[in-house]
N, C-alpha and C. Protein backbone atom coordinates (compact mmCIF):
# COMPACT_ATOMS: atom_id res chain seq x y z
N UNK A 1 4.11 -46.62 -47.56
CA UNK A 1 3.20 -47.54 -48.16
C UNK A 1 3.44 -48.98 -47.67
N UNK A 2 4.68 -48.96 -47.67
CA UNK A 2 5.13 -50.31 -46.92
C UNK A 2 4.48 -51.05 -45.54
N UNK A 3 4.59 -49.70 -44.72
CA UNK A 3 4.07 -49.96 -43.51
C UNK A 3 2.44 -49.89 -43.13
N UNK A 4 1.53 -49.37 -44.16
CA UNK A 4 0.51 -49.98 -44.33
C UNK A 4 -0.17 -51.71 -44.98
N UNK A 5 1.02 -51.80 -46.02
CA UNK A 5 0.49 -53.11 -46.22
C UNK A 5 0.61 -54.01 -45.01
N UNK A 6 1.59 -53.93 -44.32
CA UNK A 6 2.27 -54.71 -43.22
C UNK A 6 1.08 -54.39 -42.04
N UNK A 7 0.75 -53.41 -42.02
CA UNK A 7 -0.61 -53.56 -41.08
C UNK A 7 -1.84 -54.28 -41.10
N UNK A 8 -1.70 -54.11 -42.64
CA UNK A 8 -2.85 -54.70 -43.08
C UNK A 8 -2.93 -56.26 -43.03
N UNK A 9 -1.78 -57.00 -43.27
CA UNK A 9 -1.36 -57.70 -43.38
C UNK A 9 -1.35 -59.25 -42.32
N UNK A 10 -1.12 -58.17 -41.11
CA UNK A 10 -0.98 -58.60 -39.74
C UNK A 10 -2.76 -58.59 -39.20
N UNK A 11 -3.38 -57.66 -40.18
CA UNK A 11 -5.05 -57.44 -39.36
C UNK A 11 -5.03 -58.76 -39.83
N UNK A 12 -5.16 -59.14 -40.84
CA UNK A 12 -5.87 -60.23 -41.57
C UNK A 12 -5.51 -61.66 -40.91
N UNK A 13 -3.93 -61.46 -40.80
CA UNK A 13 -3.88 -62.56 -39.93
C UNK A 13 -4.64 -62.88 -38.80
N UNK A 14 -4.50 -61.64 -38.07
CA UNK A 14 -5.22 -61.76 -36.46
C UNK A 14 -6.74 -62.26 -36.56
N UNK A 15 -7.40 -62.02 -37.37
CA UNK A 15 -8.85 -62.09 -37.73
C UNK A 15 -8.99 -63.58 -37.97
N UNK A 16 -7.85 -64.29 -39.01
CA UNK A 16 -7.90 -65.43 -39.83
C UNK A 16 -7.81 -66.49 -38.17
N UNK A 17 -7.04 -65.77 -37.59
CA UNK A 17 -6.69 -66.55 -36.19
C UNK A 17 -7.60 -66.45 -35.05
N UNK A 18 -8.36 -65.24 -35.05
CA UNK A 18 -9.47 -65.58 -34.58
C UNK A 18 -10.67 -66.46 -34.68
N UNK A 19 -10.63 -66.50 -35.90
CA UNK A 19 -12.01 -67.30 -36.09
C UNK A 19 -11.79 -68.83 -35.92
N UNK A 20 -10.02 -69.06 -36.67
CA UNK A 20 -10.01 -70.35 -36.09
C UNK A 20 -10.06 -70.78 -34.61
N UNK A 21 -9.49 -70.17 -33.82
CA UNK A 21 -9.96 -69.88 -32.28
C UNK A 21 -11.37 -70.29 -31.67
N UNK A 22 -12.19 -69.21 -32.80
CA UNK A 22 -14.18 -69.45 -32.63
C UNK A 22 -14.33 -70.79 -32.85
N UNK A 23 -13.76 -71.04 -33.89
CA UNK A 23 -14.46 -72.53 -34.58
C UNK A 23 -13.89 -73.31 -33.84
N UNK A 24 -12.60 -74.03 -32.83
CA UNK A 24 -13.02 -75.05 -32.35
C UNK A 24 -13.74 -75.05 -30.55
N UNK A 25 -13.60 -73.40 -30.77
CA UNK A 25 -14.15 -73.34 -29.66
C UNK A 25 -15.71 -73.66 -29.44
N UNK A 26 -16.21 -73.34 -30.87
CA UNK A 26 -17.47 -74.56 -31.21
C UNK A 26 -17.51 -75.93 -31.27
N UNK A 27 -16.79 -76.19 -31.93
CA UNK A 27 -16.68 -78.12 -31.34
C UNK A 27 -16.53 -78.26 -30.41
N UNK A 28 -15.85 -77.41 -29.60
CA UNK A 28 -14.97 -78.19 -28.10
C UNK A 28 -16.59 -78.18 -27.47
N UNK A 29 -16.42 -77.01 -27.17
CA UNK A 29 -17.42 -76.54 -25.75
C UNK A 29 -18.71 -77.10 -25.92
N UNK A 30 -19.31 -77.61 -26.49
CA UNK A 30 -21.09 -78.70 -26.74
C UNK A 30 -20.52 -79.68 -26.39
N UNK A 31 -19.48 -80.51 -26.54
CA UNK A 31 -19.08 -81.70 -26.39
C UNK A 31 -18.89 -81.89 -24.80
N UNK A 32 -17.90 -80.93 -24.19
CA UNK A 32 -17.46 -80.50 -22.85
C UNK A 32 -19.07 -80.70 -22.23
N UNK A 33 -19.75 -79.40 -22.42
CA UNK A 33 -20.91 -79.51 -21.69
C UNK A 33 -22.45 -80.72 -22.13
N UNK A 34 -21.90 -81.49 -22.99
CA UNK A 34 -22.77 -82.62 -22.85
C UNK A 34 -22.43 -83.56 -22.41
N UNK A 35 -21.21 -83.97 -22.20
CA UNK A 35 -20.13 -85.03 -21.02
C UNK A 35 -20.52 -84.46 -19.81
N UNK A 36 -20.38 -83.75 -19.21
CA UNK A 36 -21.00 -82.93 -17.60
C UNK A 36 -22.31 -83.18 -17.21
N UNK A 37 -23.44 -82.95 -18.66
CA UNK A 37 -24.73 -82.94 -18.38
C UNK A 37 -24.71 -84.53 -18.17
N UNK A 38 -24.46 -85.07 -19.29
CA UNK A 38 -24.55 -86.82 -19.16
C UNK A 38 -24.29 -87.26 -17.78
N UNK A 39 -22.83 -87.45 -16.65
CA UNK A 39 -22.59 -87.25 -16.10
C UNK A 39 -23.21 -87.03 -15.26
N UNK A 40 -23.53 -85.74 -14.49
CA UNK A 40 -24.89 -85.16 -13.89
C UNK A 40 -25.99 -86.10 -13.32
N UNK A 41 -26.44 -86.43 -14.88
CA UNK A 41 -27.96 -86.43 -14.63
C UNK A 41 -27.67 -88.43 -13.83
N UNK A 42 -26.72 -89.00 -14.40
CA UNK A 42 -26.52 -90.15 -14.20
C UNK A 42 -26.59 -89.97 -12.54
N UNK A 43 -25.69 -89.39 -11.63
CA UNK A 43 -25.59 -89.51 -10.49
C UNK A 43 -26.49 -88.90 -9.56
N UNK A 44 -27.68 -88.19 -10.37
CA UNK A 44 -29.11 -87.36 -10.18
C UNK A 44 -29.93 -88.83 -10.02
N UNK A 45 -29.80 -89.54 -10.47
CA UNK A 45 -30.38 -90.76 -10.96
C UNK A 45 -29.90 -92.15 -9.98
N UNK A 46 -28.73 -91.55 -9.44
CA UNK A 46 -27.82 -92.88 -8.07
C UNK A 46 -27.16 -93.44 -8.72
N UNK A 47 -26.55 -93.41 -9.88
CA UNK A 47 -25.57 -94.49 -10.96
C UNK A 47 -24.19 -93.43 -10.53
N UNK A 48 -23.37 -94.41 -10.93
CA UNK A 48 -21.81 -93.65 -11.06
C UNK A 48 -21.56 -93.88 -12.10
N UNK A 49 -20.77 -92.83 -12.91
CA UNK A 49 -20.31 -92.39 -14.09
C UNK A 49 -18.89 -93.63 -14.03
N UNK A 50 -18.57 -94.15 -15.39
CA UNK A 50 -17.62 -94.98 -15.46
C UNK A 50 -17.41 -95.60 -16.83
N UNK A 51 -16.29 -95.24 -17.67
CA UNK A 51 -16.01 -95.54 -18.24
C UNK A 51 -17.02 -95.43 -19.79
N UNK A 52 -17.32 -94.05 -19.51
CA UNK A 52 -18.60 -93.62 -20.72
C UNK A 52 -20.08 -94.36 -20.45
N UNK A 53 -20.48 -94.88 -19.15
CA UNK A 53 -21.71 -95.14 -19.04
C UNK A 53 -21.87 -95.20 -17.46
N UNK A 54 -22.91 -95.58 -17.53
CA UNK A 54 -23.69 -95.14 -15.97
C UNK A 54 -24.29 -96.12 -15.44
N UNK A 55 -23.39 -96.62 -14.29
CA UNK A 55 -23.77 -98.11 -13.87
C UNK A 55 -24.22 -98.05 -11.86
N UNK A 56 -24.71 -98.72 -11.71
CA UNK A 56 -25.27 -99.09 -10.47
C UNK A 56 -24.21 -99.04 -9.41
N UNK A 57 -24.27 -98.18 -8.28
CA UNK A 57 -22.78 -98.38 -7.61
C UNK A 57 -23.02 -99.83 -6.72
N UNK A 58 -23.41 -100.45 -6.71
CA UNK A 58 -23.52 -101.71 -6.29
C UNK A 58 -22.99 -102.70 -7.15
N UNK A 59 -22.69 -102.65 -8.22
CA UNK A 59 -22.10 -103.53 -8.97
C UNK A 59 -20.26 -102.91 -9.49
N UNK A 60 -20.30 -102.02 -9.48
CA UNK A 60 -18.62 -101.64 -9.05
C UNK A 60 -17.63 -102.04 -7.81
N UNK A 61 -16.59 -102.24 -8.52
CA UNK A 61 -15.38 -102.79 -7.65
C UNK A 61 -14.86 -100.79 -7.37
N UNK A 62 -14.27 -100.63 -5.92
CA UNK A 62 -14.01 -99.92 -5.35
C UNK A 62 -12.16 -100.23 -4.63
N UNK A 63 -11.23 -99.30 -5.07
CA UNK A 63 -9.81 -99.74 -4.34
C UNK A 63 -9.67 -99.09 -2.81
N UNK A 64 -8.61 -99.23 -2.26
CA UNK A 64 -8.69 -98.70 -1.00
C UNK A 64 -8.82 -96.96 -0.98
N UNK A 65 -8.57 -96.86 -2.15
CA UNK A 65 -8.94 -95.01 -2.37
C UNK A 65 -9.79 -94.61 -2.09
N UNK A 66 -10.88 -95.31 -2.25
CA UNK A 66 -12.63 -94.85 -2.58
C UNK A 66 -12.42 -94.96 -4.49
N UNK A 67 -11.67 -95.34 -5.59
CA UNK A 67 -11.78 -94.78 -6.78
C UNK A 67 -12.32 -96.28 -7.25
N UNK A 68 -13.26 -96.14 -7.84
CA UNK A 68 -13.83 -97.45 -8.94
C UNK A 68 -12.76 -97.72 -9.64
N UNK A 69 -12.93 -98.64 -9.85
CA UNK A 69 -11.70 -99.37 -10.79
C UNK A 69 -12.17 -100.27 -11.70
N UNK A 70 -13.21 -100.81 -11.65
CA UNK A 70 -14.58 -101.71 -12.49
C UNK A 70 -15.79 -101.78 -12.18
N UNK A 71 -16.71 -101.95 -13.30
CA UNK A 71 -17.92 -101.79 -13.11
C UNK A 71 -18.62 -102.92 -13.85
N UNK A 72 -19.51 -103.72 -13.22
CA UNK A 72 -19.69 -105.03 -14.46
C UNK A 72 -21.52 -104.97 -14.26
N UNK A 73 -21.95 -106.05 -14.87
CA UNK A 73 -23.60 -106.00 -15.02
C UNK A 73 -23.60 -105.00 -16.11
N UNK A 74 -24.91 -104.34 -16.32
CA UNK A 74 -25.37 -103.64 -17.73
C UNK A 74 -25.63 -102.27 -17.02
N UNK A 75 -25.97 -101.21 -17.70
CA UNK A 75 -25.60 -99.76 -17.76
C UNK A 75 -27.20 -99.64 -17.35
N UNK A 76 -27.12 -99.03 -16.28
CA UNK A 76 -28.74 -98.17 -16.35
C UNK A 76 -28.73 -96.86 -16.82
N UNK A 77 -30.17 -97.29 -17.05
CA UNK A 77 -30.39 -95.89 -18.03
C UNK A 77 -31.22 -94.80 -17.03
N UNK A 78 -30.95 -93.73 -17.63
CA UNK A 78 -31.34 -92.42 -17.32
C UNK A 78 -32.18 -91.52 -18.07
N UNK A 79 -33.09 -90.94 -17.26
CA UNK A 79 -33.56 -89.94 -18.52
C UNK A 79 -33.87 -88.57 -18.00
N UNK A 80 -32.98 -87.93 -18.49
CA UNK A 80 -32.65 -86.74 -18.45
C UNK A 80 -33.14 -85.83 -19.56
């Protein structure tokens, strides 16, 4: 009898741990794929992505990397 509760026991866990699993795998993943789409559509559009907005690559500072490093003037918009 023992070793049924203990099965049982362990289902419930696994289940309880699944779903928490599901659930932030619902928050995460819309967030993930609306940063990408945003993203995207910005450089669909000729802007570079920077610093949560989407600015003109003509008005970005560039290091000897090729990597932006600042972006100044105002954010163009996109519509996606």
């Amino acid at each position: 009898m023992k070793e049924a509760a203990g099965e049982a026991n362990m289902t419930v866990i696994t289940i309880v741990l699944i779903g928490i699993v599901a659930a932030v795998g619902a928050l995460v993943v819309p967030r993930i794929l609306n940063g990408i789409e945003r993203k995207s559509c910005c450089q669909e559009n000729g802007g570079v992505w920077y610093s949560s907005g989407c600015y003109n690559r003509a008005n970005c500072s560039v290091n000897a990397n090729g990597q932006i490093t600042s972006c100044s003037g105002g954010q163009i918009s996109t519509t996606c």
